[in-house]
Protein backbone atom coordinates (compact mmCIF):
# COMPACT_ATOMS: atom_id res chain seq x y z
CA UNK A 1 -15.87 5.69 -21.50
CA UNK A 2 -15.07 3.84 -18.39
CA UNK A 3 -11.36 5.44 -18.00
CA UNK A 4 -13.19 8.51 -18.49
CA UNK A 5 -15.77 8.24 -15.58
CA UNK A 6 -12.83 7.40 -13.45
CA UNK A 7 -11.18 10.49 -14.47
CA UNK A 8 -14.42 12.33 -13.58
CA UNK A 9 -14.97 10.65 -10.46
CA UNK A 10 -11.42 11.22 -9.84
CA UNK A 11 -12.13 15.22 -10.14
CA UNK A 12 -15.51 15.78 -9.28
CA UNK A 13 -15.47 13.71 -5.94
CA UNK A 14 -18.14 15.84 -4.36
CA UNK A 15 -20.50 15.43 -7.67
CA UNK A 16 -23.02 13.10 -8.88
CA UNK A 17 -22.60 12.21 -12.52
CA UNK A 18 -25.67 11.89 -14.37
CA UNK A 19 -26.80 10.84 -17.96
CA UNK A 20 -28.75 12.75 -20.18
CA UNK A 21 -31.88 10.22 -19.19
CA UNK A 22 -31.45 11.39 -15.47
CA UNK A 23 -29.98 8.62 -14.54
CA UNK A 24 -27.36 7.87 -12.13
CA UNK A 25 -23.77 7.29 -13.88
CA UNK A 26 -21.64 7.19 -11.06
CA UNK A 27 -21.24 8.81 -7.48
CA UNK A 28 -18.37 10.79 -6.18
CA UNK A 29 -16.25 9.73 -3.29
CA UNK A 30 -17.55 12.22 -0.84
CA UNK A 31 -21.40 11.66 -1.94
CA UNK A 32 -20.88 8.01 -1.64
CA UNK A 33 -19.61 8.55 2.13
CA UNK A 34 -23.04 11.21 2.39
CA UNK A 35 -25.64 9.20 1.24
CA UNK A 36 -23.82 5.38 2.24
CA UNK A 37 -24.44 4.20 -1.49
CA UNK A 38 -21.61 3.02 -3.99
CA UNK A 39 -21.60 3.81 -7.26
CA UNK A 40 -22.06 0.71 -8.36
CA UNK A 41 -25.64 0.16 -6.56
CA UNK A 42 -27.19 3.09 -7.70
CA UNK A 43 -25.44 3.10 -11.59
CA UNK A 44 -28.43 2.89 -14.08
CA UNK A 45 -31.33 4.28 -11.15
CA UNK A 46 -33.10 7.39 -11.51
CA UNK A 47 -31.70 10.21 -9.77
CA UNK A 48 -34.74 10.99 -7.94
CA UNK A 49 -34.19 8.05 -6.04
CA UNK A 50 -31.94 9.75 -3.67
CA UNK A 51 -33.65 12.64 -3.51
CA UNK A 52 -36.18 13.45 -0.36
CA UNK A 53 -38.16 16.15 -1.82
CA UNK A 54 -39.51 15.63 -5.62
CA UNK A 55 -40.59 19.20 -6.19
CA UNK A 56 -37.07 20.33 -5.52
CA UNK A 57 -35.71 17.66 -8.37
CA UNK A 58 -38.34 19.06 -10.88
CA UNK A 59 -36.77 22.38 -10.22
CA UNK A 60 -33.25 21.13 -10.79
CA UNK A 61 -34.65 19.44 -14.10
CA UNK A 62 -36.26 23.00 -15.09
CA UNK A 63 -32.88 25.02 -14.36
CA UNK A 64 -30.89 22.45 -16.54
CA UNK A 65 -32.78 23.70 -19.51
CA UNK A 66 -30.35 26.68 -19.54
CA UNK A 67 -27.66 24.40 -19.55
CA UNK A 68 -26.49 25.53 -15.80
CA UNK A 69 -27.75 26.47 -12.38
CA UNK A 70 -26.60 27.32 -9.07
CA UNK A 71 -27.37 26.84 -5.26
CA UNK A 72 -30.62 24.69 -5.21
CA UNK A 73 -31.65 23.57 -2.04
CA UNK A 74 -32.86 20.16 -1.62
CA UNK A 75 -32.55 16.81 0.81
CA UNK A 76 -30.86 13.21 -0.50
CA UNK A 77 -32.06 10.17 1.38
CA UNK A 78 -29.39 8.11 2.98
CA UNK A 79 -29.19 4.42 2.27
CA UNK A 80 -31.34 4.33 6.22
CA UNK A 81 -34.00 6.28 4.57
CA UNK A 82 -32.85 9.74 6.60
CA UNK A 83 -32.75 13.09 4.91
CA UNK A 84 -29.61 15.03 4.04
CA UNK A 85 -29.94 18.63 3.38
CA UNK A 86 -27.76 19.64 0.34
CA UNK A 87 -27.03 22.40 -1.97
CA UNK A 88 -26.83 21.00 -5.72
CA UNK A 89 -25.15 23.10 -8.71
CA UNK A 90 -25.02 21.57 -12.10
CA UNK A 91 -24.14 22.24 -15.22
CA UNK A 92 -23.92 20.20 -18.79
CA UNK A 93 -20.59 19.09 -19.25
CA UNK A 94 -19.98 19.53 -23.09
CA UNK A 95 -20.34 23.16 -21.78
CA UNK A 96 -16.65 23.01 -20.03
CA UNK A 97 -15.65 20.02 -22.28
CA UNK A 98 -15.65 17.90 -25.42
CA UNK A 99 -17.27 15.51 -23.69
CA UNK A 100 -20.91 15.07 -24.22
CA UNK A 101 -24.01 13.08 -22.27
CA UNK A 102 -23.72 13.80 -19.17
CA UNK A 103 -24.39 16.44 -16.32
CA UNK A 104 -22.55 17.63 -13.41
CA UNK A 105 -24.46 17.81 -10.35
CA UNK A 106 -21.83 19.33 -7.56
CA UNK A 107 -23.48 18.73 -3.80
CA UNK A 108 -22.61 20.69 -0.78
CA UNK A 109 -24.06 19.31 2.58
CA UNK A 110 -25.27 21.94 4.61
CA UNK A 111 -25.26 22.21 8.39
CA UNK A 112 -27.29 19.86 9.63
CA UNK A 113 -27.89 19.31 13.01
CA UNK A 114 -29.19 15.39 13.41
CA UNK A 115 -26.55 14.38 10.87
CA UNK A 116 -23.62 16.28 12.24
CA UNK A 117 -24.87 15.01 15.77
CA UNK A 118 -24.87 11.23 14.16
CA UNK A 119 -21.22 11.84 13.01
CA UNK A 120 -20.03 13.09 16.65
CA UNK A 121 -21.26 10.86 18.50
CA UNK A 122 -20.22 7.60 16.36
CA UNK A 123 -16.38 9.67 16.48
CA UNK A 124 -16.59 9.70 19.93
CA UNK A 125 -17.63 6.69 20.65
CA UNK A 126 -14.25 5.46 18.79
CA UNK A 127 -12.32 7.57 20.36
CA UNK A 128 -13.80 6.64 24.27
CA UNK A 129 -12.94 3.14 23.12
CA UNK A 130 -9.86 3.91 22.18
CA UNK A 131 -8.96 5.46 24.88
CA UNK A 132 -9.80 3.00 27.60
CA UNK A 133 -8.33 0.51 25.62
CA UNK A 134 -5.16 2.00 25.57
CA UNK A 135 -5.08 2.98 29.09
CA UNK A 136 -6.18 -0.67 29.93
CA UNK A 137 -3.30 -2.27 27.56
CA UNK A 138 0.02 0.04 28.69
CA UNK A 139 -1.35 0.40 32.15
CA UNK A 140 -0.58 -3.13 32.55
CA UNK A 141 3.40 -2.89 32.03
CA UNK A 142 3.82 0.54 33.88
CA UNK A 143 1.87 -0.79 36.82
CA UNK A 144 5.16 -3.80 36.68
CA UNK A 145 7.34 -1.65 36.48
CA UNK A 146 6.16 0.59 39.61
CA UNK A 147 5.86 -2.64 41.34
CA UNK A 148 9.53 -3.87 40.60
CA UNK A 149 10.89 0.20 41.70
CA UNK A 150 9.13 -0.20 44.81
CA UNK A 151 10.63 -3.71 45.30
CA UNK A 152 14.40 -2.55 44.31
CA UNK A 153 13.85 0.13 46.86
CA UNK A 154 12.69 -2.58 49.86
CA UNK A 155 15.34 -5.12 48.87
CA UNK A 156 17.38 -6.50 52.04
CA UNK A 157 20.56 -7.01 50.14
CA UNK A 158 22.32 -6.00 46.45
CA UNK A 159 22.21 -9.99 45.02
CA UNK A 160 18.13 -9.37 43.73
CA UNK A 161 19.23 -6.33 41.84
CA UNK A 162 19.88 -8.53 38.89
CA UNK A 163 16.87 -10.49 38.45
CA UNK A 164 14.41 -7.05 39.55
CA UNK A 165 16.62 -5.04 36.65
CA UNK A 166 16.03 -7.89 34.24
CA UNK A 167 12.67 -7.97 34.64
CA UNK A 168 12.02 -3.99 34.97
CA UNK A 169 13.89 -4.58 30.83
CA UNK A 170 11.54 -6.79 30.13
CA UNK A 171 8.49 -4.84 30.92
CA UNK A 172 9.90 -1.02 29.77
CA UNK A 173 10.46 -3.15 26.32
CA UNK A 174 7.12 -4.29 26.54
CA UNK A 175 5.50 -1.29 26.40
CA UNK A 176 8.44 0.08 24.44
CA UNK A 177 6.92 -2.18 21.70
CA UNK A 178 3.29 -1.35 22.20
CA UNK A 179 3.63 2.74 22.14
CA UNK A 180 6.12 2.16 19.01
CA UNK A 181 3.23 0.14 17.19
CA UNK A 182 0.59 3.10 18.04
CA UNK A 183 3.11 5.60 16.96
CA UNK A 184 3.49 3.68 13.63
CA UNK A 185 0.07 3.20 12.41
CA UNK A 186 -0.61 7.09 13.35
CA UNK A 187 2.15 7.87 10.90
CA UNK A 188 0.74 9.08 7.66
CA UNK A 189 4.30 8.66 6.08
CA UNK A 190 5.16 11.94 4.39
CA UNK A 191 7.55 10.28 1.80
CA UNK A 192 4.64 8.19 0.00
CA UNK A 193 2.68 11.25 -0.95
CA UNK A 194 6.31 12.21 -3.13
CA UNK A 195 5.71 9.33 -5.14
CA UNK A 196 6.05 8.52 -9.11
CA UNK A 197 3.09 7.36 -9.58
CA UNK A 198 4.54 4.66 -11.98
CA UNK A 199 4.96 0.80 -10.40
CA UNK A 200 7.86 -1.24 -11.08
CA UNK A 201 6.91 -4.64 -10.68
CA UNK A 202 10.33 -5.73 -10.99
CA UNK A 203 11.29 -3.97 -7.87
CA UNK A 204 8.51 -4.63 -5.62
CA UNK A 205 9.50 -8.32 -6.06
CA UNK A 206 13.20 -7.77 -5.17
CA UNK A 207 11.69 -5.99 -2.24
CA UNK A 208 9.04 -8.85 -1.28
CA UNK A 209 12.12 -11.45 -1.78
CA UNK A 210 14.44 -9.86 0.26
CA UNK A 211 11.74 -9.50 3.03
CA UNK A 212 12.02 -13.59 2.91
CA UNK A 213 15.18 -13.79 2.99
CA UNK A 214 15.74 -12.20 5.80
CA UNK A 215 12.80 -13.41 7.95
CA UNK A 216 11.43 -16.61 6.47
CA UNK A 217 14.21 -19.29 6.18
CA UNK A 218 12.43 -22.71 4.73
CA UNK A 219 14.39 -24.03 2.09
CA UNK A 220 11.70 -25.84 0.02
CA UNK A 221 9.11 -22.82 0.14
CA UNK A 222 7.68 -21.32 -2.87
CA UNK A 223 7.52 -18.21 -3.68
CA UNK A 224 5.95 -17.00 -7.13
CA UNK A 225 5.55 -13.25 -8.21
CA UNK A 226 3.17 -12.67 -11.92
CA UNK A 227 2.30 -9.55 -13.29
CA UNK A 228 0.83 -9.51 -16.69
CA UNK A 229 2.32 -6.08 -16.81
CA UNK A 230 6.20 -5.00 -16.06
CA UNK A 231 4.87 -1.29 -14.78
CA UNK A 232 1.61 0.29 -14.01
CA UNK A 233 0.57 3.90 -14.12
CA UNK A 234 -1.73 5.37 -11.95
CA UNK A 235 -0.96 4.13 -8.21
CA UNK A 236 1.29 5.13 -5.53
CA UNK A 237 4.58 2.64 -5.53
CA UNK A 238 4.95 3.48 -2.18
CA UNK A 239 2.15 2.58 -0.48
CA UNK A 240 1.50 -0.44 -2.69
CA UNK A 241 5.40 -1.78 -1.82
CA UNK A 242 4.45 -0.97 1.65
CA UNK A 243 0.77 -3.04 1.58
CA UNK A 244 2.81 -6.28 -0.20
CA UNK A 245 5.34 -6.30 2.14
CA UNK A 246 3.24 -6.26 5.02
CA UNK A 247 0.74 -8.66 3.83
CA UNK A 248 3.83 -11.13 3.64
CA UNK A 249 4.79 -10.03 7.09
CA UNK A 250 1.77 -11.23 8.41
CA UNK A 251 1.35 -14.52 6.59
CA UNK A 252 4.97 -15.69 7.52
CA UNK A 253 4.30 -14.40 10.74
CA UNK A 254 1.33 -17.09 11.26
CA UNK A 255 2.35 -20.57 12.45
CA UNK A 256 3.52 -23.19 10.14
CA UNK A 257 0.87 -26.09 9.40
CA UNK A 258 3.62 -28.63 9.07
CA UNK A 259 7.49 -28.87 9.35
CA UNK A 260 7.57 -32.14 7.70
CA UNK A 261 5.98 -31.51 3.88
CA UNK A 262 7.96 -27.83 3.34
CA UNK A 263 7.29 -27.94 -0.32
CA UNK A 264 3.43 -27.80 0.99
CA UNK A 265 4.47 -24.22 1.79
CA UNK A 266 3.74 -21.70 -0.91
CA UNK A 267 3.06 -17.96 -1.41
CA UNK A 268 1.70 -16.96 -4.81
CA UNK A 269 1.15 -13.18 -5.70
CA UNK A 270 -0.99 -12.71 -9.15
CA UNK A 271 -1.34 -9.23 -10.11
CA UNK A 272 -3.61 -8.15 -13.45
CA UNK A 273 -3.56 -4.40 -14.70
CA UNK A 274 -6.71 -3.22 -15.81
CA UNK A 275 -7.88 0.31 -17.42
CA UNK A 276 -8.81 1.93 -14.47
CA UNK A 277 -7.55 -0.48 -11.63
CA UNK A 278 -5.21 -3.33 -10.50
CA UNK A 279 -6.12 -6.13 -9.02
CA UNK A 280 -3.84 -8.58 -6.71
CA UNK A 281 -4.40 -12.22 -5.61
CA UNK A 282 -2.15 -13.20 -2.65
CA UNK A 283 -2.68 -17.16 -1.95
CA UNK A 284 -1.34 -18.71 0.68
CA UNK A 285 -0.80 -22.48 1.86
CA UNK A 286 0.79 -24.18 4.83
CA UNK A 287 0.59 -21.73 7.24
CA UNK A 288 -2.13 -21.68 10.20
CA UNK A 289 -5.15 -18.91 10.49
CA UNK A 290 -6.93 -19.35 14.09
CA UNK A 291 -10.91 -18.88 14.27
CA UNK A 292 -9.86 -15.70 15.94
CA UNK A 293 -7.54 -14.70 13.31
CA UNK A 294 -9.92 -15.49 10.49
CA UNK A 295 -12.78 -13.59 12.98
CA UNK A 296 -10.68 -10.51 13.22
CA UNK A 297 -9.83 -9.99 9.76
CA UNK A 298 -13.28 -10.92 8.39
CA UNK A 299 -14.26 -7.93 9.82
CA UNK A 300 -14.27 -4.19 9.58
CA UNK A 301 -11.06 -2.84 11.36
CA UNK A 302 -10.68 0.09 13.95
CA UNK A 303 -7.11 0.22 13.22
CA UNK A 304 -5.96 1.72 16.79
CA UNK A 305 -8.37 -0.50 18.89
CA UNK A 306 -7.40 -3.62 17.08
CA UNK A 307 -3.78 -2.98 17.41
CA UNK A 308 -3.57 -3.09 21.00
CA UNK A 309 -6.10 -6.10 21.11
CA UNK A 310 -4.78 -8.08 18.59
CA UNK A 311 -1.03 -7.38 18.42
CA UNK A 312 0.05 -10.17 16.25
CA UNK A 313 -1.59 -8.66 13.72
CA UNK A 314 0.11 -6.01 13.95
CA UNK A 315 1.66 -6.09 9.74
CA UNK A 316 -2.04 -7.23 8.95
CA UNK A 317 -3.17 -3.75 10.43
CA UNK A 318 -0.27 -1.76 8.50
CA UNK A 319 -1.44 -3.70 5.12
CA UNK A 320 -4.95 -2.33 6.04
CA UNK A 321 -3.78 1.34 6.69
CA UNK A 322 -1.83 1.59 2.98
CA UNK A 323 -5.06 -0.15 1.36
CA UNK A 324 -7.31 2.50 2.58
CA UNK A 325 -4.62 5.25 1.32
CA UNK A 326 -4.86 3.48 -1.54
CA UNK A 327 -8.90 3.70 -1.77
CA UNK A 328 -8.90 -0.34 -1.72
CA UNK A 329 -9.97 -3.03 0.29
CA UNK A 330 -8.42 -6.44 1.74
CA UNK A 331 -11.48 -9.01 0.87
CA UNK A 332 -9.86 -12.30 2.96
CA UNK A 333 -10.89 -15.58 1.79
CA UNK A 334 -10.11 -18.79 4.07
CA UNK A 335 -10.89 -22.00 2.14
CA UNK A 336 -9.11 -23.76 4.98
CA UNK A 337 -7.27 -23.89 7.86
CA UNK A 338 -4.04 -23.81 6.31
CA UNK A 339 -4.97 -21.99 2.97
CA UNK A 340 -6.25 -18.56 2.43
CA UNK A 341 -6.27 -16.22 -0.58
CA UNK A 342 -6.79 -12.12 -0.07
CA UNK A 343 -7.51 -10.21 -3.20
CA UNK A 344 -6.73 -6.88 -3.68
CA UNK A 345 -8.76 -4.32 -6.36
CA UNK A 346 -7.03 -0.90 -6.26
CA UNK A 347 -8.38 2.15 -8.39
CA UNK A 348 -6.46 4.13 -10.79
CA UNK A 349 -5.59 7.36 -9.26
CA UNK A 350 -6.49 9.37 -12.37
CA UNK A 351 -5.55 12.41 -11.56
CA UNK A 352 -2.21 11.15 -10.39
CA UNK A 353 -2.17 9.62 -13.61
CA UNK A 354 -2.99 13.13 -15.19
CA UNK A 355 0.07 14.49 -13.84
CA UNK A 356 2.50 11.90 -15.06
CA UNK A 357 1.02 12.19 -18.43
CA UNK A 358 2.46 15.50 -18.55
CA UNK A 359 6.45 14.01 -17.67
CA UNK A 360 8.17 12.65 -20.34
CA UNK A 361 8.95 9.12 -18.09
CA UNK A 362 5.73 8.12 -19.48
CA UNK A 363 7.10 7.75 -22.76
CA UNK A 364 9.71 5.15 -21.44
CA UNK A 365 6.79 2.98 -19.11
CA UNK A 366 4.29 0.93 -20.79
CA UNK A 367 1.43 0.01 -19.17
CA UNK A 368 -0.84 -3.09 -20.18
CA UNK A 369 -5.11 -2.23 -20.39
């Protein structure tokens, strides 16, 4: 029954999912977002504990009797105890189904003012931030570059023309760098949306292996890569190769701890397929987190303002850009200094998983619950 309240959540992501009782079974993506609760904190409550106005839920109890209604106007409370206004149509779902025990509740927010307001205003807040940020940061290389024009054009002789040139490189490539970075996160890369939908273990650790060999040259360094699965079914290969190989980006990227005990070095990669998601553990000893680094990534990112803040962290940020395509999240865990472990729990994409059902490379991937 679990796999198939992902696949409902999966399909009805702007639905409530109720049991016969009344109570909350699980909340779709969208009304998670509306009323700031998971599913997980309100699975087993009563539905009417969302719900601003009680007459309104009697009403939706008394329409169910029919098996379906339509269009009834109501407000949810928001985990800050505001009201939502929302339209709610439900029906039982053995109607549509062979699936029995539970209800359908679809929710449509309608326009409302205060909330819409709420939403602006946080949106543009971001974006103001943004903005001056970004201004602030590339202003800073142009403004050299002006400078080193101006002094190219004042020059008493050809022999500085060199050194001003050199430097004018230096700066241009600096903010070369910085715009390339921007334009990178903004890309929603096209290709991973043409994926599979089937993981190859086999070839994501090629990838991750090749990434060290090209970048990470300690001899005595381990590297382990477990799977208790050889393929997985249900997530997009792309984006996950992407988020692996970027995580290792930025841990090799970090300062080594010590030169003198390499085989103190080690990156270990765990990865456990489950019915309805996979979950990664990426350990990591022997190289050097900051308080600023362990600061910044203990909390919640504004991708674009942290990338021109905190550059280094630049693969970090990319890692956290495919995890949210992904629907997951990076929890870090920094036991010390030199030793950190970031786990991973991505959901089954069900209805991706739908459609490869229906291709006969199913037949030849196996996938372990």
């Amino acid at each position: 029954m679990e796999e198939v309240i992902g696949k409902l959540n999966s399909f009805f992501t702007d639905s409530v999912i109720l049991r016969m009782d009344y109570s909350i079974q699980a909340l779709g993506g969208e009304v998670e977002s509306l009323t700031e609760y998971s599913s997980a904190e309100l699975s087993g409550q009563a539905f009417s504990k969302i719900c601003a106005d009680q007459d309104s839920w009697m009403k939706i109890e008394s329409e169910l009797k029919q098996g379906y209604f339509a269009d009834v106007t109501t407000s949810f409370l928001t985990r800050e105890n505001k009201s939502v206004n929302v339209s709610i149509s439900g029906f039982y779902l053995g109607l549509i189904s062979e699936i029995n025990g539970y209800i359908i509740l679809k929710i449509k927010l309608l326009e409302d003012n205060a909330f819409l307001k709420k939403e602006l205003v946080t949106k543009k807040r971001e974006l103001d931030t943004f903005i001056y940020r970004a201004a602030h940061d590339l202003r800073g290389p142009l403004a050299t570059i002006k400078g080193l024009v101006n002094l190219l054009k004042i020059r008493q002789g050809d022999h500085e023309v060199d050194q001003l040139l050199s430097l004018i490189e230096i700066h241009a490539n600096k903010l070369d760098d910085r715009l390339f970075k921007l334009l990178y996160l903004a890309d929603d890369n096209n290709e991973a949306e043409h994926c599979t939908g089937i993981v190859k273990f086999s070839g994501i650790k090629k990838t991750l292996e090749k990434t060290l060999g090209d970048t990470f040259q300690i001899e005595h360094a381990i590297f382990e890569f477990n799977s208790t699965t050889e393929s997985f079914v249900g997530v997009n290969e792309h984006r996950l190769t992407q988020l692996l190989n970027n995580v290792l980006l930025y841990i090799i990227g970090l300062p080594l701890a010590t030169v003198a005990k390499e085989e103190k070095i080690s990156i270990i990669i765990s990865i456990e397929g489950l019915k309805t998601k996979l979950k990664i553990k990426i350990q990591a000893r022997g190289f050097l987190t900051t308080q600023e680094i362990r600061e910044v990534i203990s909390q919640p990112i504004s991708l674009y303002n942290d990338i021109l803040h905190y550059p280094f962290l630049f693969n970090y940020f990319i890692a956290q850009r495919e995890s949210k395509q992904l629907g997951a999240v990076i929890i870090p865990d920094f036991s010390h200094v030199d030793e950190q472990v970031l786990h991973l729990s991505i959901p089954v994409n069900f209805s991706l998983k739908t459609d490869i059902a229906h291709t006969p490379s199913l037949l030849e991937v196996s996938t372990e619950n």
